[in-house]
Protein backbone atom coordinates (compact mmCIF):
# COMPACT_ATOMS: atom_id res chain seq x y z
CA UNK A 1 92.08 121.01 33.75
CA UNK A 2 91.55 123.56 36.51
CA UNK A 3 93.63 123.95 39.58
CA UNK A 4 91.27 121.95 42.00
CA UNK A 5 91.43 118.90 39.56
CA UNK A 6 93.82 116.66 39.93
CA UNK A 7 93.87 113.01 37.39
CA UNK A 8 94.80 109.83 39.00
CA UNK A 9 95.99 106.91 36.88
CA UNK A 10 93.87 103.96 37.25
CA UNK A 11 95.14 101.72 34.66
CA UNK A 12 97.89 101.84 31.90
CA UNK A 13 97.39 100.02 28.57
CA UNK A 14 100.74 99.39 26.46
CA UNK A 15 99.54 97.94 23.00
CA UNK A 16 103.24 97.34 22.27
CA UNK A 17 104.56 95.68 25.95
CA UNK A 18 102.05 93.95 27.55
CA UNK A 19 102.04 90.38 26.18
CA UNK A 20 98.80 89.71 27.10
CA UNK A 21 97.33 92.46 25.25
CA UNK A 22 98.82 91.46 22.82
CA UNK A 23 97.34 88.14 22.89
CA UNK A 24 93.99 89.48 22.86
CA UNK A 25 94.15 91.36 20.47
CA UNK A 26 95.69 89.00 18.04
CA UNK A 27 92.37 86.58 19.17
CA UNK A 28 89.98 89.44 17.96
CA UNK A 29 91.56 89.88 15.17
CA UNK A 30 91.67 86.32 14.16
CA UNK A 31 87.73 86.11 15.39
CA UNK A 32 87.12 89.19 12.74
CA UNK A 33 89.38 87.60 10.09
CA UNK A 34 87.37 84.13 10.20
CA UNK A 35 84.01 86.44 10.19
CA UNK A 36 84.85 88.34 7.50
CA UNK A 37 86.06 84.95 5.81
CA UNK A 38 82.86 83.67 6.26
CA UNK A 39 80.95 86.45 5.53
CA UNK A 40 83.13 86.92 1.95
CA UNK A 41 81.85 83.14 0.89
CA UNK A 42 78.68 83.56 1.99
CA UNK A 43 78.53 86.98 -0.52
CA UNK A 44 80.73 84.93 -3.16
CA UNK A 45 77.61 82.08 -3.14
CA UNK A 46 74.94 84.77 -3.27
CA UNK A 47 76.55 86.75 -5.95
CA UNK A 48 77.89 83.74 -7.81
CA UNK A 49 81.37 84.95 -7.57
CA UNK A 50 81.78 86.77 -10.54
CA UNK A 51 84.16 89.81 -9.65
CA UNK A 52 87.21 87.64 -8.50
CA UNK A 53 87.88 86.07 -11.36
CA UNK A 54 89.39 89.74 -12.84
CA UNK A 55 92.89 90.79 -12.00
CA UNK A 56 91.66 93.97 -11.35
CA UNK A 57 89.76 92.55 -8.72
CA UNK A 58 92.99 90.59 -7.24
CA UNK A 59 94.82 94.39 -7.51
CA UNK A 60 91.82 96.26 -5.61
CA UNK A 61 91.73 93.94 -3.01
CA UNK A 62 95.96 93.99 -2.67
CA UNK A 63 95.43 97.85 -2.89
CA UNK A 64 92.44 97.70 -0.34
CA UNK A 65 94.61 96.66 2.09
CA UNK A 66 97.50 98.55 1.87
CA UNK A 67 96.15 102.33 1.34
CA UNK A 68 94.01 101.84 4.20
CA UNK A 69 96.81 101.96 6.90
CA UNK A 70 98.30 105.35 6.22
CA UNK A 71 94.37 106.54 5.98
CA UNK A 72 93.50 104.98 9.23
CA UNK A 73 96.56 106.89 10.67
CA UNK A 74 95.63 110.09 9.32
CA UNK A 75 91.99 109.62 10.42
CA UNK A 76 93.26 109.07 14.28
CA UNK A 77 95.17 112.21 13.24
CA UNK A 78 92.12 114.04 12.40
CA UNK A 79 89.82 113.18 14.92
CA UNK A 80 92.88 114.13 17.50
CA UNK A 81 92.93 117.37 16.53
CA UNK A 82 89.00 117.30 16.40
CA UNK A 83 88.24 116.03 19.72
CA UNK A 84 90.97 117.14 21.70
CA UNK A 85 92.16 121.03 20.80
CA UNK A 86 95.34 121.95 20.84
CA UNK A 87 97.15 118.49 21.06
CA UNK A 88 100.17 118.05 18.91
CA UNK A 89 99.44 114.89 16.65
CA UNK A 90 102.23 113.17 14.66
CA UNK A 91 102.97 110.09 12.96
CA UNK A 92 105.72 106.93 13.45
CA UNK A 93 106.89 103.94 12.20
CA UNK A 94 107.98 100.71 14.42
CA UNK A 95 108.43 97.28 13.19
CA UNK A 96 106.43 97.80 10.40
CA UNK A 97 103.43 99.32 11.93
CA UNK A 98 102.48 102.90 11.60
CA UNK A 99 100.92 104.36 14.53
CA UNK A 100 99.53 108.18 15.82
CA UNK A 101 101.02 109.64 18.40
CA UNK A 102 100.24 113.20 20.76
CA UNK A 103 102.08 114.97 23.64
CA UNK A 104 99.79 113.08 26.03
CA UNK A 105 96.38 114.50 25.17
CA UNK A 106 93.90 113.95 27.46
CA UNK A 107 89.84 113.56 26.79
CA UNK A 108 87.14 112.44 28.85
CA UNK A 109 86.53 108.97 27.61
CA UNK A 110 83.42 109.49 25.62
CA UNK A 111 85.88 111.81 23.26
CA UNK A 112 89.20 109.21 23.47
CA UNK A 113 86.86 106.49 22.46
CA UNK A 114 86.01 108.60 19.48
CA UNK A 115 89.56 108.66 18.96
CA UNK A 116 89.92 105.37 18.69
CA UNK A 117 87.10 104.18 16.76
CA UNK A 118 86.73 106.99 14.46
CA UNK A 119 88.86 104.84 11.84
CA UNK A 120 86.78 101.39 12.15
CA UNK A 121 84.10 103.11 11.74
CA UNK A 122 85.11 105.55 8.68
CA UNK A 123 87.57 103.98 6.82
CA UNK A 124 85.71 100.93 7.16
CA UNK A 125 82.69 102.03 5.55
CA UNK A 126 85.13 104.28 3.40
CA UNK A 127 86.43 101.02 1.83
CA UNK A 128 83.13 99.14 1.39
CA UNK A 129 81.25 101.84 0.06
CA UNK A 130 84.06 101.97 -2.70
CA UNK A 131 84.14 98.52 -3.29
CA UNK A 132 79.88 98.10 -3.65
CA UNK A 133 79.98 101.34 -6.06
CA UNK A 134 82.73 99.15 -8.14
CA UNK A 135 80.09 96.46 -8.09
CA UNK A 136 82.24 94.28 -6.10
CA UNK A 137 80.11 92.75 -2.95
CA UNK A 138 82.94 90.37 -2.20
CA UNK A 139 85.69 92.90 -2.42
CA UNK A 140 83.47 95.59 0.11
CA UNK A 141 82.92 92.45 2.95
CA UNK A 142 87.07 91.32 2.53
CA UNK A 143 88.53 94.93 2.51
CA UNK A 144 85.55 96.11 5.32
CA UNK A 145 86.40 93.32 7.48
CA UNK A 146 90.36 92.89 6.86
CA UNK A 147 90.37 96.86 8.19
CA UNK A 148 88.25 95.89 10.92
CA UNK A 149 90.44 92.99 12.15
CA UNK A 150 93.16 95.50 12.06
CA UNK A 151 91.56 97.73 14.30
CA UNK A 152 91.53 95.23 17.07
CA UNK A 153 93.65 97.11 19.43
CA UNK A 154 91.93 100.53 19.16
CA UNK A 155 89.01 98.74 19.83
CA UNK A 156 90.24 96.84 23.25
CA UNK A 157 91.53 100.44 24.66
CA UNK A 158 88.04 102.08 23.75
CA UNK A 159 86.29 98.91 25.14
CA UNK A 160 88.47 99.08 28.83
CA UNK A 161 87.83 102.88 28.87
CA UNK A 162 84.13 102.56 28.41
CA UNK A 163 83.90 99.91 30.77
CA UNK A 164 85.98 101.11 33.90
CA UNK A 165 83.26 102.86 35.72
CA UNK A 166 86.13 105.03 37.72
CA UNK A 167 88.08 106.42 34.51
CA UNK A 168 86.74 109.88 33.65
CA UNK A 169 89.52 110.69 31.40
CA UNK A 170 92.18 108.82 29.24
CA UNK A 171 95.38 109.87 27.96
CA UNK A 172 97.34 109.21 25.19
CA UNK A 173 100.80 107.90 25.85
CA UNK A 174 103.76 106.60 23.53
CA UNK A 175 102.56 103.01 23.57
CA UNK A 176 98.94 102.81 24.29
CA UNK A 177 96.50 104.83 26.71
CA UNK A 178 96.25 105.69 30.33
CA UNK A 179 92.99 105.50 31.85
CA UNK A 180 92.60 108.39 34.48
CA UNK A 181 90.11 108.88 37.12
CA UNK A 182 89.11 113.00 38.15
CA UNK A 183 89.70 113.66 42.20
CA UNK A 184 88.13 117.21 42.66
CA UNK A 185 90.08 118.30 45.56
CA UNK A 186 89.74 121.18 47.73
């Protein structure tokens, strides 16, 4: 940021505070949970169900849905250090969920949404595309779409970002984003 630039904060976000985020994003979730329900019986007719009658099966999907997190971590991680040089990224632990964290990167919005989508959209396609090489249809829709519903809150601060015509820029703060608006001053 040059010396003419100054950021304004326009809007705060706090994933972990603000009850009604909260709310909403527990609502997409559930909305992508009961999709991905559906969508899981609709493949289990088509295929005839075959693959979840193998404890294998029963372990993949337990496994699905646990090695994801740290990866979706590490992929926020990545695309940090991608899309915004120089940040410091590092990783923490509260009430059982892990979360990135930076010394208050900033992007332009474009970039922060990258940021936070870059794991629904690569882990997500990570898992399935495992899951269909396995064979598994039903497995690739429940592990694809459990991620997904778990990505509900990245996807509600890329969504407000995006949407705010007057924030330029967004920063990364302890317990969500703040969305910033440029003033070029003198």
């Amino acid at each position: 940021m040059g010396y003419h630039e100054h950021m304004q904060k326009i809007a705060s976000l706090d994933i972990l505070g603000d009850e009604d985020l909260q709310r909403r994003v527990v609502r997409v979730s559930l909305i992508a949970a009961g999709a991905t329900a559906l969508a899981a019986a609709v493949a289990g007719v088509a295929t005839g169900a075959r693959e979840v009658s193998s404890v294998l099966w029963w372990a993949a999907l337990a496994l699905g849905c646990l090695v994801p997190l740290p990866v979706h971590e590490l992929v926020h991680g990545a695309a940090f250090k991608l899309l915004c040089p120089g940040c410091r990224v590092s990783f923490g632990l509260q009430d059982a969920f892990l979360y990135t964290k930076t010394d208050g990167a900033v992007a332009p919005r474009g970039r922060m949404a990258a940021v936070l989508l870059a794991p629904a959209v690569l882990v997500t396609a990570g898992v399935a595309a495992a899951a269909l090489a396995a064979g598994c249809p039903v497995l690739a829709v429940l592990l694809a779409g459990f991620h997904l519903s778990g990505c509900a809150g990245d996807a509600l601060m890329a969504r407000a970002a995006l949407l705010d015509p007057r924030c330029t820029h967004v920063r990364d703060t302890d317990v969500g984003i703040d969305l910033l608006s440029r003033e070029v001053g003198p």
